[in-house]
C-alpha atoms as a PDB file:
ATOM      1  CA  UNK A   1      29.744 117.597 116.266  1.00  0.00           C
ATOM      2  CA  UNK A   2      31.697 115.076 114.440  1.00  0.00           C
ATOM      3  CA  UNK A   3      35.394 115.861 113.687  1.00  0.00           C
ATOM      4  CA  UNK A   4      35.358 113.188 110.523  1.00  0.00           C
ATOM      5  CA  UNK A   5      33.071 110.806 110.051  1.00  0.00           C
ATOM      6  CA  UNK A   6      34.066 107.458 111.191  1.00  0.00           C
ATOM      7  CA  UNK A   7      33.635 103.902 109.151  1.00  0.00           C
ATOM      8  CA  UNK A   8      30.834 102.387 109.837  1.00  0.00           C
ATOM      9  CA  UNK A   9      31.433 100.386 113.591  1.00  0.00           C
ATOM     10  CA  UNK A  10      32.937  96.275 112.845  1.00  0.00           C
ATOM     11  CA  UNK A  11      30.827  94.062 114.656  1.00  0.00           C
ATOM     12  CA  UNK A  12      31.521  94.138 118.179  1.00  0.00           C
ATOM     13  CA  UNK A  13      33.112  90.356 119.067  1.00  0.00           C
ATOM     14  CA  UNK A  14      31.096  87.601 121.346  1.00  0.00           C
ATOM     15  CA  UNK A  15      33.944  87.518 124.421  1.00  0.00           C
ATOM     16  CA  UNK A  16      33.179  91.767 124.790  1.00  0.00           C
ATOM     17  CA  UNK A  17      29.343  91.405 124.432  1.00  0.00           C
ATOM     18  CA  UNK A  18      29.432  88.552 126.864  1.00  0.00           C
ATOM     19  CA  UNK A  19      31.526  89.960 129.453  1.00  0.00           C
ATOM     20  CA  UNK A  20      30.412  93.316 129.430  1.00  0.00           C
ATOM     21  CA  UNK A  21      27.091  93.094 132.050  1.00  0.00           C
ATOM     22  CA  UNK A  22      29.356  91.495 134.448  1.00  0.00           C
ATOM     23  CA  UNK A  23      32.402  94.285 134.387  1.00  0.00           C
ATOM     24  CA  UNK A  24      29.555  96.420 134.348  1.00  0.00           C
ATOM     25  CA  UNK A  25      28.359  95.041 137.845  1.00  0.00           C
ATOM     26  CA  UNK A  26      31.441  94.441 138.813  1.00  0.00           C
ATOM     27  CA  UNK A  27      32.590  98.391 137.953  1.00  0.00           C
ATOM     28  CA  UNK A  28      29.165  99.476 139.775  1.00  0.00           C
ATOM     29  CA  UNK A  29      30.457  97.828 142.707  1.00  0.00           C
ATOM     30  CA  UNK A  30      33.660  99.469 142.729  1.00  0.00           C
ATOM     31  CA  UNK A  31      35.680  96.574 141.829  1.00  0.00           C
ATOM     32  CA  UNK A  32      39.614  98.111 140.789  1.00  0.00           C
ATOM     33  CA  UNK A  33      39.944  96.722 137.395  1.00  0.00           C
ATOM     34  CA  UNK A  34      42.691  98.840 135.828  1.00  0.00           C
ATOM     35  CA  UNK A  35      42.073 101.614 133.435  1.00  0.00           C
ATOM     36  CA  UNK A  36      38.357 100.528 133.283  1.00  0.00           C
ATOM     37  CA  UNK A  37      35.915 102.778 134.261  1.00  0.00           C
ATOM     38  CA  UNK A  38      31.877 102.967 134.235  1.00  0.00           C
ATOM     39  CA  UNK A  39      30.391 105.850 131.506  1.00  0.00           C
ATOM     40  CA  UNK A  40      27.454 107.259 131.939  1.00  0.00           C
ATOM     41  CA  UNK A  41      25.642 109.624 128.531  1.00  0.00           C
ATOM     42  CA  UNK A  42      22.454 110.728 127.657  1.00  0.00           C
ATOM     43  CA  UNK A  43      20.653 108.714 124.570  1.00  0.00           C
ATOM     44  CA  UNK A  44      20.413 111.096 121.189  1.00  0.00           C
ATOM     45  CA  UNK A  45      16.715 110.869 121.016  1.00  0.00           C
ATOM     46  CA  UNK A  46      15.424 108.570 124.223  1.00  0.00           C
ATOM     47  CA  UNK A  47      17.584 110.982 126.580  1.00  0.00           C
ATOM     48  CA  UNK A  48      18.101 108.333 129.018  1.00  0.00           C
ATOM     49  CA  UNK A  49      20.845 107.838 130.905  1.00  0.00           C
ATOM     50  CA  UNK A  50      23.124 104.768 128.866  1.00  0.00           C
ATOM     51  CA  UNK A  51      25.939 103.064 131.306  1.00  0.00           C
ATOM     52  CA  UNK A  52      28.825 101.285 129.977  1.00  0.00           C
ATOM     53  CA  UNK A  53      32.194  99.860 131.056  1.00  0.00           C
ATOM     54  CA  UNK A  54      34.932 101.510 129.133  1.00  0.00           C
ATOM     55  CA  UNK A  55      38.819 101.449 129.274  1.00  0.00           C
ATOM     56  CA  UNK A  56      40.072 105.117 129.709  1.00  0.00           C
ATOM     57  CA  UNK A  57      43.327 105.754 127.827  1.00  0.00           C
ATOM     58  CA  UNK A  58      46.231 108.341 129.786  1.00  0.00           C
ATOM     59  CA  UNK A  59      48.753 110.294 127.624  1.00  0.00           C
ATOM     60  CA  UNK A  60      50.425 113.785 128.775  1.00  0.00           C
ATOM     61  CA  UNK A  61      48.719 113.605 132.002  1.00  0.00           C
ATOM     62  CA  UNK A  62      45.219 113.686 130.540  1.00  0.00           C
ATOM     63  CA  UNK A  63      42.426 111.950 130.303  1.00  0.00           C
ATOM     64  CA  UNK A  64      40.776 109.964 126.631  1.00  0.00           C
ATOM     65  CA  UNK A  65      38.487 106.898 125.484  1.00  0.00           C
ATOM     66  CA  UNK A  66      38.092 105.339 122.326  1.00  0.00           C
ATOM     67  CA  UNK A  67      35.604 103.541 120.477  1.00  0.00           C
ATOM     68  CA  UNK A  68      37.929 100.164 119.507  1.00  0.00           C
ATOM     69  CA  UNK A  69      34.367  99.448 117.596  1.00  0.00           C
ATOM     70  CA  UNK A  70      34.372 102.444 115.584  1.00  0.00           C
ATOM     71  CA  UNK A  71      30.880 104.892 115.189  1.00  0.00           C
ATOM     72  CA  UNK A  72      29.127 103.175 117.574  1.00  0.00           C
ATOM     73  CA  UNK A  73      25.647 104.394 119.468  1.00  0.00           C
ATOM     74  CA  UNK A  74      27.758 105.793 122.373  1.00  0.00           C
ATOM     75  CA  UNK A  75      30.018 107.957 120.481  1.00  0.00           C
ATOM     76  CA  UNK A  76      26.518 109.803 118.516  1.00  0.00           C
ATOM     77  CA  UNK A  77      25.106 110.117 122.205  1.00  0.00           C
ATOM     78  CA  UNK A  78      28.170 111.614 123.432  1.00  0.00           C
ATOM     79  CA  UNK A  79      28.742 113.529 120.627  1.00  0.00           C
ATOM     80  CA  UNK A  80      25.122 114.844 120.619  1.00  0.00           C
ATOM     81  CA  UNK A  81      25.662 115.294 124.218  1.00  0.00           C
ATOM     82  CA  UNK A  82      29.350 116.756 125.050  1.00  0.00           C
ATOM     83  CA  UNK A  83      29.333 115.522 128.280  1.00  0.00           C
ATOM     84  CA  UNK A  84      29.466 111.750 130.339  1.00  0.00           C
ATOM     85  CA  UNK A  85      29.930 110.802 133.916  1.00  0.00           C
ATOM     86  CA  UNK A  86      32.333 108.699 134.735  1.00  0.00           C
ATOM     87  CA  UNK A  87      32.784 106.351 137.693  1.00  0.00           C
ATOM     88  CA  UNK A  88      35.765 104.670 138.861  1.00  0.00           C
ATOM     89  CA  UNK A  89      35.474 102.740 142.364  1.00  0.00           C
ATOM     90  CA  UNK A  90      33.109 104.330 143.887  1.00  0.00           C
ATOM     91  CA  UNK A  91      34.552 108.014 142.387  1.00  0.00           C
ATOM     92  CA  UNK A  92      32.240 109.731 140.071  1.00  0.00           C
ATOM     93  CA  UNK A  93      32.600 112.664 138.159  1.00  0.00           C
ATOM     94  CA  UNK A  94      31.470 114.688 135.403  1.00  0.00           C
ATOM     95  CA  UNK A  95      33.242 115.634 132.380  1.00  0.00           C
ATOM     96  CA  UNK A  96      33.163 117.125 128.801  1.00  0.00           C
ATOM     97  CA  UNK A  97      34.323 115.317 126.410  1.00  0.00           C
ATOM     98  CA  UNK A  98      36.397 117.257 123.232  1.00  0.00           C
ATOM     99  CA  UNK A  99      36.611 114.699 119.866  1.00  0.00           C
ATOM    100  CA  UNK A 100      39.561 114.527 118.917  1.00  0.00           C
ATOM    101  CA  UNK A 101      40.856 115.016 115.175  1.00  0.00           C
ATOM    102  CA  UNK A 102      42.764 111.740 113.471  1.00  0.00           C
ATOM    103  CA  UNK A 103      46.087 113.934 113.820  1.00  0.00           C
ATOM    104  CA  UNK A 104      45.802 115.052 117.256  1.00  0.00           C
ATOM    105  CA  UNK A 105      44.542 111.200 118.027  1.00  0.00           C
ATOM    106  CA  UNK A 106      47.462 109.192 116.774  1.00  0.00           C
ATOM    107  CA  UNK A 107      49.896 110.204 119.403  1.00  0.00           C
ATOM    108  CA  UNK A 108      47.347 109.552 121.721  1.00  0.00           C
ATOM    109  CA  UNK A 109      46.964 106.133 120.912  1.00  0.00           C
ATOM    110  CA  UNK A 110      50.082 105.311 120.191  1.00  0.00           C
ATOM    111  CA  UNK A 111      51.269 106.214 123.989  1.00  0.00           C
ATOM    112  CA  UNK A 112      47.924 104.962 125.934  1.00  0.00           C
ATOM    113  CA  UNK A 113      48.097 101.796 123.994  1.00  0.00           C
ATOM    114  CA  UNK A 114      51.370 100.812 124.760  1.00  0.00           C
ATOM    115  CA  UNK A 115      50.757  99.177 127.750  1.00  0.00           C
ATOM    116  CA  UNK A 116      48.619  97.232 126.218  1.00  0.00           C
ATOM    117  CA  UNK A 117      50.501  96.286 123.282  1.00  0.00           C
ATOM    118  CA  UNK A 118      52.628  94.741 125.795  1.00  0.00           C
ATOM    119  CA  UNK A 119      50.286  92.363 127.268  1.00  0.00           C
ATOM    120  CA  UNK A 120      50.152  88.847 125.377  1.00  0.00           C
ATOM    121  CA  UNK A 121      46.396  87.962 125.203  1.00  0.00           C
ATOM    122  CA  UNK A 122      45.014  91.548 126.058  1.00  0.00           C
ATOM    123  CA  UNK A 123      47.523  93.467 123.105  1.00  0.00           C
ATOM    124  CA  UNK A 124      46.754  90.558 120.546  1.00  0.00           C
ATOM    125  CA  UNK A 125      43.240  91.714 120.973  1.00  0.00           C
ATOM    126  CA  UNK A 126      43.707  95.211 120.987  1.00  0.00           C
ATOM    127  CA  UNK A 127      46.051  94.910 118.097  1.00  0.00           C
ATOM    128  CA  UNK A 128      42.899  93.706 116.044  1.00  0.00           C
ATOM    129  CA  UNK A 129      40.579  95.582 117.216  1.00  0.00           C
ATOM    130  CA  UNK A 130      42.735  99.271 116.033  1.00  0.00           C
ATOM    131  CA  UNK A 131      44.362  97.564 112.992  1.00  0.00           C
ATOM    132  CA  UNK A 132      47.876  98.329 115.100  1.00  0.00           C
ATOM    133  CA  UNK A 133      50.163  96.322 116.273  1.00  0.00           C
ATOM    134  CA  UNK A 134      53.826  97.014 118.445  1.00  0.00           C
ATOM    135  CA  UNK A 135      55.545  97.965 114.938  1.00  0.00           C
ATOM    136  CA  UNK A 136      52.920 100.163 113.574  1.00  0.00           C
ATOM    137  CA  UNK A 137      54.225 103.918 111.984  1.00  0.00           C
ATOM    138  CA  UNK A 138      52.827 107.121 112.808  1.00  0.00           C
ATOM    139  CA  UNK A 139      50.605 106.807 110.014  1.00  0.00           C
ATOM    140  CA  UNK A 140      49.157 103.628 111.177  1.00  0.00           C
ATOM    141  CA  UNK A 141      48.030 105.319 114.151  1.00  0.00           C
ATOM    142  CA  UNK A 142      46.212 107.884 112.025  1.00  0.00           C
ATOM    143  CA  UNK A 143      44.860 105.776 110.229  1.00  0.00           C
ATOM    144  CA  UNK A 144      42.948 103.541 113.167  1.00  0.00           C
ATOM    145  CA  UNK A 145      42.173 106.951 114.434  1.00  0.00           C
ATOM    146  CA  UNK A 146      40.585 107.914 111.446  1.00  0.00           C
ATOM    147  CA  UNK A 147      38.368 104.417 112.364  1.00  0.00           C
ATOM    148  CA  UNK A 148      37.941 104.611 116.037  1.00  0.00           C
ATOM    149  CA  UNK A 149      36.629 108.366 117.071  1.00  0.00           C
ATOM    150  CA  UNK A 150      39.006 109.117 120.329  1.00  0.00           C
ATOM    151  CA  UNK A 151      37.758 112.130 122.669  1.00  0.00           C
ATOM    152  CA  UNK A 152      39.548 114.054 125.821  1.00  0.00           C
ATOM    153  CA  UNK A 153      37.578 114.359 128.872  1.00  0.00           C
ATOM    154  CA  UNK A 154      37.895 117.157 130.955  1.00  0.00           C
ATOM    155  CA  UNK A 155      36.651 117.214 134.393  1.00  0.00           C
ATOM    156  CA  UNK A 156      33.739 119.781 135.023  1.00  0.00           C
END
């Protein structure tokens, strides 16, 4: 179910697309790197199993991921679906994943992005991919939540 309807998802850039298979097999082979994490959710129609490298986000000691590319494929499946697996190291485990509205998403953003923000080359890219940067209001944040669907994930 779809809390608000999400622009349609900005092209994804070349550097992401081209590094993605090998975090992916780098993730599968429980390479540490960070916040990233391998998700696992069933396709919409195919129902096969679609595995991606994703950075998860941490706020009030819980759990969230983003779509920095806005209504993409994976956010239908999981929202069609509810629930992901996710694998970090060689850790797996299943969750359900709640979408979160554009109000309850700002804050969230605002605090697991800050790290980020922080970080020269990785916050200038982050910056442009939510529309934020280290200045941005509280509004901002709603407003690149409103554009980039945001979900908790709750361990099973």
């Amino acid at each position: 179910m779809s809390i608000e309807t999400a622009r349609p998802a900005r092209p994804i850039p070349a550097i992401v697309t081209t590094l993605n298979p090998l975090v992916r097999r780098l993730l599968h082979m429980g390479m540490p790197m960070g916040q990233n994490a391998l998700f696992t959710v069933r396709g919409r129609t195919s129902g096969r199993l679609r595995t991606f490298p994703i950075t998860l986000l941490e706020a009030d000691g819980k759990r969230y991921v983003f779509a920095a590319f806005g209504e993409v494929d994976w956010v239908r499946n999981l929202r069609a679906a509810g629930e992901a697996t996710v694998q970090q190291g060689r850790r797996k485990e299943h969750v359900l994943a709640l979408e979160l509205t554009p109000e309850a998403a700002a804050p969230v953003l605002r605090t697991g992005l800050a790290v980020a923000l922080g970080m020269k080359v990785v916050g200038t890219m982050v910056a442009g991919w939510y529309g934020i940067t280290a200045e941005s209001t509280p509004e901002d944040y709603r407003e690149s939540a409103r554009n980039h669907p945001g979900f908790e994930l709750r361990t099973v």
